[in-house]
N, C-alpha and C. Protein backbone atom coordinates (compact mmCIF):
# COMPACT_ATOMS: atom_id res chain seq x y z
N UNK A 1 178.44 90.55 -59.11
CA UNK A 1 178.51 91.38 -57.93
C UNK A 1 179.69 90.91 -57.09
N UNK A 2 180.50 92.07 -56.82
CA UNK A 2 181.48 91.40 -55.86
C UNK A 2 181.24 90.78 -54.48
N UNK A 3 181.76 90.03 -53.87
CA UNK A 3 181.54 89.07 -52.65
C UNK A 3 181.21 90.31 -51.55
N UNK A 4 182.21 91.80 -51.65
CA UNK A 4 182.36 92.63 -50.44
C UNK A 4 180.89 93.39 -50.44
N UNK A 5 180.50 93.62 -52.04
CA UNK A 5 179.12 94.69 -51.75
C UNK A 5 177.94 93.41 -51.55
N UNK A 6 178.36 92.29 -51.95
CA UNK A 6 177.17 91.44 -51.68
C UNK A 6 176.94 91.20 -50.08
N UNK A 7 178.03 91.06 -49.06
CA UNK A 7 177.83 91.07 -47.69
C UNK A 7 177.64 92.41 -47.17
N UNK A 8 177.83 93.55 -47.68
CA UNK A 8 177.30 94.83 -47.48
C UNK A 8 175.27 95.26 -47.56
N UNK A 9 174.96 94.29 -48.42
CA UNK A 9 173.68 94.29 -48.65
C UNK A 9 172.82 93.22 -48.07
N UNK A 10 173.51 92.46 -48.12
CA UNK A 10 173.08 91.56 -46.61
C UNK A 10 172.69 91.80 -45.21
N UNK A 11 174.00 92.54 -45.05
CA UNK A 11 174.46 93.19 -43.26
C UNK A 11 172.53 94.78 -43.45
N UNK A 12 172.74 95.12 -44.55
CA UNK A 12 171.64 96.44 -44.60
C UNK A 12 170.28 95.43 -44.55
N UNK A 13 170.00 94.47 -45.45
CA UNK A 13 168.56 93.71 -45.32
C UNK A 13 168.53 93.30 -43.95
N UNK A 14 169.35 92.95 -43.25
CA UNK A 14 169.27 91.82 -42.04
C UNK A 14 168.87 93.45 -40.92
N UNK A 15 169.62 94.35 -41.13
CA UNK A 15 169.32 95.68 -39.97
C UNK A 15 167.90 95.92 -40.35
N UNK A 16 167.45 96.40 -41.50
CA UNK A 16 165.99 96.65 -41.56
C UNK A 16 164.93 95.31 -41.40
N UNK A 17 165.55 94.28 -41.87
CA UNK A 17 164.35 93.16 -41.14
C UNK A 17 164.12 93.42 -39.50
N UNK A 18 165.44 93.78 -38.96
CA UNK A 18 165.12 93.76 -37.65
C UNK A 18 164.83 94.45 -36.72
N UNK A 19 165.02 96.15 -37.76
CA UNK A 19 163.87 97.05 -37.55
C UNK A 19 162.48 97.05 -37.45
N UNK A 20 162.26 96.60 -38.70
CA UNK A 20 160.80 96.06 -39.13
C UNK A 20 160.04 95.29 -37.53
N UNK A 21 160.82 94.15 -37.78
CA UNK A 21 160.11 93.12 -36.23
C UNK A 21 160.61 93.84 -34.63
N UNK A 22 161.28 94.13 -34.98
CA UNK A 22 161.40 95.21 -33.61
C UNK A 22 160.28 96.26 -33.36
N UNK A 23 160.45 97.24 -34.19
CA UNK A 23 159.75 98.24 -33.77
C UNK A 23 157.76 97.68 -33.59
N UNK A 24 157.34 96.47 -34.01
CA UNK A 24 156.17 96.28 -34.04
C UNK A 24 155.85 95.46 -32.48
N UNK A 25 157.36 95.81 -31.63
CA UNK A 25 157.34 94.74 -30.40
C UNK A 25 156.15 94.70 -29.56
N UNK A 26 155.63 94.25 -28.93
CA UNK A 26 154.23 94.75 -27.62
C UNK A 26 155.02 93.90 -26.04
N UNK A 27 154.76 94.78 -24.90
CA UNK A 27 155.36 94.15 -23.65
C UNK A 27 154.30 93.04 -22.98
N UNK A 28 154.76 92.12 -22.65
CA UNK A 28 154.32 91.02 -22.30
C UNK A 28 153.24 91.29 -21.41
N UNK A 29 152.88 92.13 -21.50
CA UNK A 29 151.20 92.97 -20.51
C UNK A 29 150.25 93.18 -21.54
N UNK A 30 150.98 93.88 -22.70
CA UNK A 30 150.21 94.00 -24.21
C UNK A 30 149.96 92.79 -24.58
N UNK A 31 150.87 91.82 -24.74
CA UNK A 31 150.36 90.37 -25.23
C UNK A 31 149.50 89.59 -24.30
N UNK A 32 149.25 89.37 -23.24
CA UNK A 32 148.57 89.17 -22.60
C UNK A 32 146.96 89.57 -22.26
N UNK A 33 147.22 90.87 -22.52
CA UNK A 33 145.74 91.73 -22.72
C UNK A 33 145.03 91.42 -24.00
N UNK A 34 145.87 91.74 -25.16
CA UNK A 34 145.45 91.54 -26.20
C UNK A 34 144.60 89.87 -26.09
N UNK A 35 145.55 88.72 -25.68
CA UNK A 35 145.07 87.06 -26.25
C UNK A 35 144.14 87.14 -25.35
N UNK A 36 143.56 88.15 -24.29
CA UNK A 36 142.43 87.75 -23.15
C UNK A 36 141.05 87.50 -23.64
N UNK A 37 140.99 88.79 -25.21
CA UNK A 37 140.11 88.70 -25.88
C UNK A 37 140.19 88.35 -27.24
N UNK A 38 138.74 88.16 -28.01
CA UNK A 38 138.28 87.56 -28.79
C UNK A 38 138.82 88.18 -30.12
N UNK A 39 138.81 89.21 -29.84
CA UNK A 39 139.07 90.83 -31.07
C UNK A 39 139.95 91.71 -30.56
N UNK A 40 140.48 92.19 -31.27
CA UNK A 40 141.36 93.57 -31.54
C UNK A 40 140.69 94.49 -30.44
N UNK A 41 139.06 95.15 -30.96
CA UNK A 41 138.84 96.11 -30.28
C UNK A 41 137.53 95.79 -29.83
N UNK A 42 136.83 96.06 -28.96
CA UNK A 42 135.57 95.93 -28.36
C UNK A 42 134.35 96.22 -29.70
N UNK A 43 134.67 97.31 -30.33
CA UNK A 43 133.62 97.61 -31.34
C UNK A 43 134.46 98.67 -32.33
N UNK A 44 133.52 98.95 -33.46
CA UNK A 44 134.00 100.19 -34.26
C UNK A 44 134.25 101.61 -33.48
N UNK A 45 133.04 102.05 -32.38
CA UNK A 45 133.84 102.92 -31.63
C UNK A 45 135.22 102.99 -30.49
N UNK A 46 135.37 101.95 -30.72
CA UNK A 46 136.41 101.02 -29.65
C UNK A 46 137.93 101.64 -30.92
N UNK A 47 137.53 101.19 -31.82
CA UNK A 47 138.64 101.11 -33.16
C UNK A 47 139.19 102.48 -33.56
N UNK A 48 137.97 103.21 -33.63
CA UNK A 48 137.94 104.89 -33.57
C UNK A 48 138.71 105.43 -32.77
N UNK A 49 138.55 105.02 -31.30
CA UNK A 49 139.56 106.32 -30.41
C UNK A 49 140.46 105.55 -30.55
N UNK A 50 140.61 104.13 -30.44
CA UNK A 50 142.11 103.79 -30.75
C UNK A 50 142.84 104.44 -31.67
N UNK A 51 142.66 104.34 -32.87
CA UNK A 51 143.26 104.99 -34.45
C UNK A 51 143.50 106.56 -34.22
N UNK A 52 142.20 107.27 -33.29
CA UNK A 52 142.95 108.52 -33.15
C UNK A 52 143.22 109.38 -32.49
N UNK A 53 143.89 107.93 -30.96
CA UNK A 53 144.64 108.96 -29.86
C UNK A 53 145.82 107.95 -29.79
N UNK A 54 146.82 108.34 -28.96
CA UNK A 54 148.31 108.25 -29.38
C UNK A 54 148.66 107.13 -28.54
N UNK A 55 149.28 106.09 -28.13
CA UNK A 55 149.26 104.95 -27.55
C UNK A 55 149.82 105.38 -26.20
N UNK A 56 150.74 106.85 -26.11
CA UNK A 56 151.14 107.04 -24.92
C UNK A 56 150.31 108.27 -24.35
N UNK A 57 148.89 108.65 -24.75
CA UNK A 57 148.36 109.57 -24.30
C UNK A 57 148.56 110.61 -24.55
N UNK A 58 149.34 111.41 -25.40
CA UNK A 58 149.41 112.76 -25.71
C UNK A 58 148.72 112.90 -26.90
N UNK A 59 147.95 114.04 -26.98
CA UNK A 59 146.96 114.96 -27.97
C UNK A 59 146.07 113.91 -28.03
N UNK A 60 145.14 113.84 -26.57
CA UNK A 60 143.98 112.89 -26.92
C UNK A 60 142.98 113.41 -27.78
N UNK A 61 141.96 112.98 -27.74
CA UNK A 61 140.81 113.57 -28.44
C UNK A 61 139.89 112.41 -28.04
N UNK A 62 138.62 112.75 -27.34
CA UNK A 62 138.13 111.90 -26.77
C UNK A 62 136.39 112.87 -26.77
N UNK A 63 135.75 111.87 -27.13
CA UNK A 63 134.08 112.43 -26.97
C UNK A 63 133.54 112.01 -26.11
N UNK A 64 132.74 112.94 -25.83
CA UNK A 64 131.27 112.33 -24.63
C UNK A 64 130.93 110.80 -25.03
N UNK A 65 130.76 110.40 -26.24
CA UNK A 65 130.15 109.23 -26.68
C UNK A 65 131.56 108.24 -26.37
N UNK A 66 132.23 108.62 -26.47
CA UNK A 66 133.54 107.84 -26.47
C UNK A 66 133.35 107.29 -25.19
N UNK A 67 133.35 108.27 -23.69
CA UNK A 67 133.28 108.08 -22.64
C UNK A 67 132.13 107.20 -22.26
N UNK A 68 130.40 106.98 -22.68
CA UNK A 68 129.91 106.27 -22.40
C UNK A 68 130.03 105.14 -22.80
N UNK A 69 130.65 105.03 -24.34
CA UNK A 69 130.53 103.95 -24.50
C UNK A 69 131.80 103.04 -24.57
N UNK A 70 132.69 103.33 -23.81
CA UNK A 70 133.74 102.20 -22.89
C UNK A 70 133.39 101.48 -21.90
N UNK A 71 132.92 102.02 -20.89
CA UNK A 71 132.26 101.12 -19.88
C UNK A 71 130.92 100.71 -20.56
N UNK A 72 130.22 100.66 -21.31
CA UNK A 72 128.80 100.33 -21.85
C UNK A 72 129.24 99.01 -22.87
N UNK A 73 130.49 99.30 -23.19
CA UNK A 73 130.99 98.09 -24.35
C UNK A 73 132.18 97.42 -23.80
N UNK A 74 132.80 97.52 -22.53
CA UNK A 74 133.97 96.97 -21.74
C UNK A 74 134.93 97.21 -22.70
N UNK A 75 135.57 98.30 -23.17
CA UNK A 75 136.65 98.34 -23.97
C UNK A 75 137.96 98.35 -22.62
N UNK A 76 138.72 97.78 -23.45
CA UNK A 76 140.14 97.22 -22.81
C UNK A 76 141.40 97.95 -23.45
N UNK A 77 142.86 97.60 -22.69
CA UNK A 77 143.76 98.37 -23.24
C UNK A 77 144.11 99.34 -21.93
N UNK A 78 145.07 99.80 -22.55
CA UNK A 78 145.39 101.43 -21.33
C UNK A 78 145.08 102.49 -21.35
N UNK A 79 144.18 102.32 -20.03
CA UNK A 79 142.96 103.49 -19.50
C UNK A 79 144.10 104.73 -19.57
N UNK A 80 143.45 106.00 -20.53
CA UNK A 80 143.74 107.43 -20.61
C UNK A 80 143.01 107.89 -19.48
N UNK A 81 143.85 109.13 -19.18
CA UNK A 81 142.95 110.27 -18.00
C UNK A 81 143.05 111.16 -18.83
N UNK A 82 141.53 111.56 -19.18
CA UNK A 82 141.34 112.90 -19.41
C UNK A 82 140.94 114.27 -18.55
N UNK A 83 141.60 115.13 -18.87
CA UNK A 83 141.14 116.45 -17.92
C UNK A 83 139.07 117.27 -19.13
N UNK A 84 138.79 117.30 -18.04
CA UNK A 84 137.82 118.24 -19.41
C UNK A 84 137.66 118.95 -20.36
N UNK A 85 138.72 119.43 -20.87
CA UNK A 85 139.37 120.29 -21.41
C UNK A 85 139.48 119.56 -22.69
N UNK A 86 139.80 118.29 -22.26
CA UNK A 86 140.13 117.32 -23.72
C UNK A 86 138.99 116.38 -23.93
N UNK A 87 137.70 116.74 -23.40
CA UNK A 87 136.70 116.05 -23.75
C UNK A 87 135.93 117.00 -25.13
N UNK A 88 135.69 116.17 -26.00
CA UNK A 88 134.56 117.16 -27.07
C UNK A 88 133.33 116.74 -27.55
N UNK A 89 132.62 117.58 -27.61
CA UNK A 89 130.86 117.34 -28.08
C UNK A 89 131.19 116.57 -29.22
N UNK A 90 129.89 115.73 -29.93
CA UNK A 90 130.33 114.96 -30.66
C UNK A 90 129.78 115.38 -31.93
């Protein structure tokens, strides 16, 4: 392999490694929240609306059960506002 495409493939591994660890960054409020507790998520329903509402709040999807059971299980993280509209039977 020549010396020029071998530092060409270098310069490309080293940009996507640092894609990779970049894009997985959390702000020093996220790291902090996160090490406060014991676990990831309060419970399996805790894990649930995490996995399937959007980290910045758009196209929530959120259930009645969802709603009781955050304050009933102290789930943590950044509190969504929902309008009623985006609440659903379960």
């Amino acid at each position: 392999m020549r010396a020029g495409k071998r530092v060409g493939m270098v310069a490309i591994l080293i940009t996507l490694a640092a894609a990779v660890v970049l894009s997985g960054c959390a702000t020093s409020e996220e790291w902090a929240e996160w090490k406060a507790h014991s676990t990831h998520f309060a419970s399996d329903q805790h894990m649930g609306f995490s996995m399937r509402n959007n980290k910045d709040g758009s196209n929530l999807r959120v259930t009645r059960s969802d709603m009781a059971a955050a304050p009933r299980e102290n789930w943590w993280g950044k509190a969504l506002t929902v309008s009623p509209n985006q609440i659903f039977q379960d």
